[in-house]
C-alpha atoms as a PDB file:
ATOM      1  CA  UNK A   1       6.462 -13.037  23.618  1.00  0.00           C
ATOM      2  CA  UNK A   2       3.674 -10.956  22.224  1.00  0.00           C
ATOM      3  CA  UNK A   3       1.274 -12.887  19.589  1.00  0.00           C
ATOM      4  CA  UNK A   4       0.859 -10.873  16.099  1.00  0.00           C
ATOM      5  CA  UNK A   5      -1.800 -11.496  13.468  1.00  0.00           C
ATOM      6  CA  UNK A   6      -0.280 -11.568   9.957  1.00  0.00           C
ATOM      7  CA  UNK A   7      -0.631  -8.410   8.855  1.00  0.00           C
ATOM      8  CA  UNK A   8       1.053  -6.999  11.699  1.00  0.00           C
ATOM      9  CA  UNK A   9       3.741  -9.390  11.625  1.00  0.00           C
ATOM     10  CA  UNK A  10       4.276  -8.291   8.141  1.00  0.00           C
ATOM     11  CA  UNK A  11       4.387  -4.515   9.121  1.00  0.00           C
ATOM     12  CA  UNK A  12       7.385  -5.390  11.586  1.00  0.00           C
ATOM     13  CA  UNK A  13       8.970  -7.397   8.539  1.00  0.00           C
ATOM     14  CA  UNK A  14       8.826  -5.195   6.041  1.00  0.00           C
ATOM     15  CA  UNK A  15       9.799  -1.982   8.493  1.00  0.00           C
ATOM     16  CA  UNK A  16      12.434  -3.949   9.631  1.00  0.00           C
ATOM     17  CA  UNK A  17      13.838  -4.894   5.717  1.00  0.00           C
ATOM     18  CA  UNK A  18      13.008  -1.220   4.891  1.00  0.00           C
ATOM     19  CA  UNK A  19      13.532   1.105   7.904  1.00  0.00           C
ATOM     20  CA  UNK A  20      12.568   4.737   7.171  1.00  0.00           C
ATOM     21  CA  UNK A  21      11.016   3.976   3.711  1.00  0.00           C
ATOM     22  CA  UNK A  22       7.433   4.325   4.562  1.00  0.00           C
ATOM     23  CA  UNK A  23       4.623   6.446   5.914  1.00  0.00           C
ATOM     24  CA  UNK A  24       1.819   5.151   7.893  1.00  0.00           C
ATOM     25  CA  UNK A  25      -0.197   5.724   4.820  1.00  0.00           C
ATOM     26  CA  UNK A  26       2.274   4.458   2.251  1.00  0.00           C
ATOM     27  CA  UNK A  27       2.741   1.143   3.752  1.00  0.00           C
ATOM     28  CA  UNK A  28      -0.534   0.633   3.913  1.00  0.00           C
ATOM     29  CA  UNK A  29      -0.983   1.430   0.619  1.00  0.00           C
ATOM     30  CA  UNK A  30       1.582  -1.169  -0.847  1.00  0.00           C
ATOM     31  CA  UNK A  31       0.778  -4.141   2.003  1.00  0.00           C
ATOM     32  CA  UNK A  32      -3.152  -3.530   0.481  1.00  0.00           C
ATOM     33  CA  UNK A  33      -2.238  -3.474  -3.375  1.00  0.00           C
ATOM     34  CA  UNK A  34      -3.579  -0.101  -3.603  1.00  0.00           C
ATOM     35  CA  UNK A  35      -3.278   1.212  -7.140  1.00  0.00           C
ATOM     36  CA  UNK A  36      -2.273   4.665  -6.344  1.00  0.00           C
ATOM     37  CA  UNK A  37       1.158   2.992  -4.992  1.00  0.00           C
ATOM     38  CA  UNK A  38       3.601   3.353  -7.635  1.00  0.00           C
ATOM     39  CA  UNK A  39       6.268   0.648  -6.506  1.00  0.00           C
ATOM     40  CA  UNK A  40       4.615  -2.989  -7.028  1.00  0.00           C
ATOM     41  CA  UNK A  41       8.002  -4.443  -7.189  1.00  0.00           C
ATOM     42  CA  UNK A  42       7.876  -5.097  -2.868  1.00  0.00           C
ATOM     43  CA  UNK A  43       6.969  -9.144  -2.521  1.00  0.00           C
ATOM     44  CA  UNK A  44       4.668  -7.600  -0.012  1.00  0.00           C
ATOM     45  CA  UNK A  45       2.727  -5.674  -2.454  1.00  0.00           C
ATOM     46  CA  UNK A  46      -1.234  -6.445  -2.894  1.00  0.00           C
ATOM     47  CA  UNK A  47      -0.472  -9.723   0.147  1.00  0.00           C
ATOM     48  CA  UNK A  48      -3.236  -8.336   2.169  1.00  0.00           C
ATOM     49  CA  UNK A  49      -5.841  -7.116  -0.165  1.00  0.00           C
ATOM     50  CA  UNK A  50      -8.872  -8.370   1.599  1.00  0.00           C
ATOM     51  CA  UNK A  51      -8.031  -5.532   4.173  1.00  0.00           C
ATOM     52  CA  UNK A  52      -8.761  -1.928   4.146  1.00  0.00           C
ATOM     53  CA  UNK A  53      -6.098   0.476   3.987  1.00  0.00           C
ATOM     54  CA  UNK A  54      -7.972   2.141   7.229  1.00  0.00           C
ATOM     55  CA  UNK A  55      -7.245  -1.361   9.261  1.00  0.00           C
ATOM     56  CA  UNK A  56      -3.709  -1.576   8.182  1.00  0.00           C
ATOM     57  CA  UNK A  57      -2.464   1.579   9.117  1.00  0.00           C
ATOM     58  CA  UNK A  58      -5.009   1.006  12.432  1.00  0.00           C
ATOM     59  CA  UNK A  59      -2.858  -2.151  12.948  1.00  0.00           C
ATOM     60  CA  UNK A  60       0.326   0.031  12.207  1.00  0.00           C
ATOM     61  CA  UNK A  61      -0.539   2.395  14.932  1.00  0.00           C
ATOM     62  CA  UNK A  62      -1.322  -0.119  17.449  1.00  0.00           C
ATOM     63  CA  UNK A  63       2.516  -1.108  16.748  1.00  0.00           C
ATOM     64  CA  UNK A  64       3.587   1.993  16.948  1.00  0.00           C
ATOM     65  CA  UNK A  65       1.055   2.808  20.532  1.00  0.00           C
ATOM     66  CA  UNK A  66       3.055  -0.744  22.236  1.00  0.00           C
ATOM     67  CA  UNK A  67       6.267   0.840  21.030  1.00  0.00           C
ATOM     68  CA  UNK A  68       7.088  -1.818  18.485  1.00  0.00           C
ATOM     69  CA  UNK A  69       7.735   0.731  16.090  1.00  0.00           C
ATOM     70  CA  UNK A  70       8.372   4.740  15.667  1.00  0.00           C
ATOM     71  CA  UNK A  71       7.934   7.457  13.625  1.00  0.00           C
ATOM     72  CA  UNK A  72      11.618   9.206  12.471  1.00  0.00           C
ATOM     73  CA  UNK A  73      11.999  13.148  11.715  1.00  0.00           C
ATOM     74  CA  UNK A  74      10.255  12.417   8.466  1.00  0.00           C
ATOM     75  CA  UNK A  75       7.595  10.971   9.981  1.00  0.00           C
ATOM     76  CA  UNK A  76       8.682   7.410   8.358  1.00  0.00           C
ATOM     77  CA  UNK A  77       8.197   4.310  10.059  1.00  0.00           C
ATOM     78  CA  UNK A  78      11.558   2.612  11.868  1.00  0.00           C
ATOM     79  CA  UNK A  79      11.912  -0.662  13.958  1.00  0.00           C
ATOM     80  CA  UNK A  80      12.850  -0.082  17.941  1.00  0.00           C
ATOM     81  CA  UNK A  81      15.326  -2.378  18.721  1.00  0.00           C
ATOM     82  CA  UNK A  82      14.734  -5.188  21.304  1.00  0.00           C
ATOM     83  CA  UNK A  83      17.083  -6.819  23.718  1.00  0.00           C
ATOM     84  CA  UNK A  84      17.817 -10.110  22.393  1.00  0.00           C
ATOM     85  CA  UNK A  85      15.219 -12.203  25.016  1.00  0.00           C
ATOM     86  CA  UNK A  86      12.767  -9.808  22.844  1.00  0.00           C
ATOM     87  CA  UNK A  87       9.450  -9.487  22.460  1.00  0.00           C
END
């Protein structure tokens, strides 16, 4: 079992709710409240403001790097799917 900090455990959770909804970029964005992101209706929206939108999406890519998660055609972030003894 790997250990997560919060925001990355967040990342999985909302790529996992949303699969192929978000950029790198955009998901950052919305986890850091960041005004240019248009949709504040996410629960996840603004929850990790004390970050910087530069450590998020450095947290996304680590996720991405251990193969937690993957970029599809449209370069959107989707959850790899784990056996069921998991992570």
């Amino acid at each position: 079992m790997i250990q997560l900090i919060p925001v990355q455990q967040a990342i999985l959770d909302v790529v996992s709710e949303h699969p192929g909804q978000f950029s790198r970029s955009g998901l950052a964005k919305m986890l850091v409240g960041a005004r240019s992101w248009q949709d504040t209706s996410f629960p996840e929206y603004g929850r990790f403001t004390h970050h910087t939108r530069k450590a998020v999406t450095t947290d996304i890519d680590i996720l991405v790097g251990q193969g937690h998660l993957a970029l599809n055609g449209r370069n959107h972030l989707i959850p790899i799917a784990f056996p069921k003894n998991g992570l």
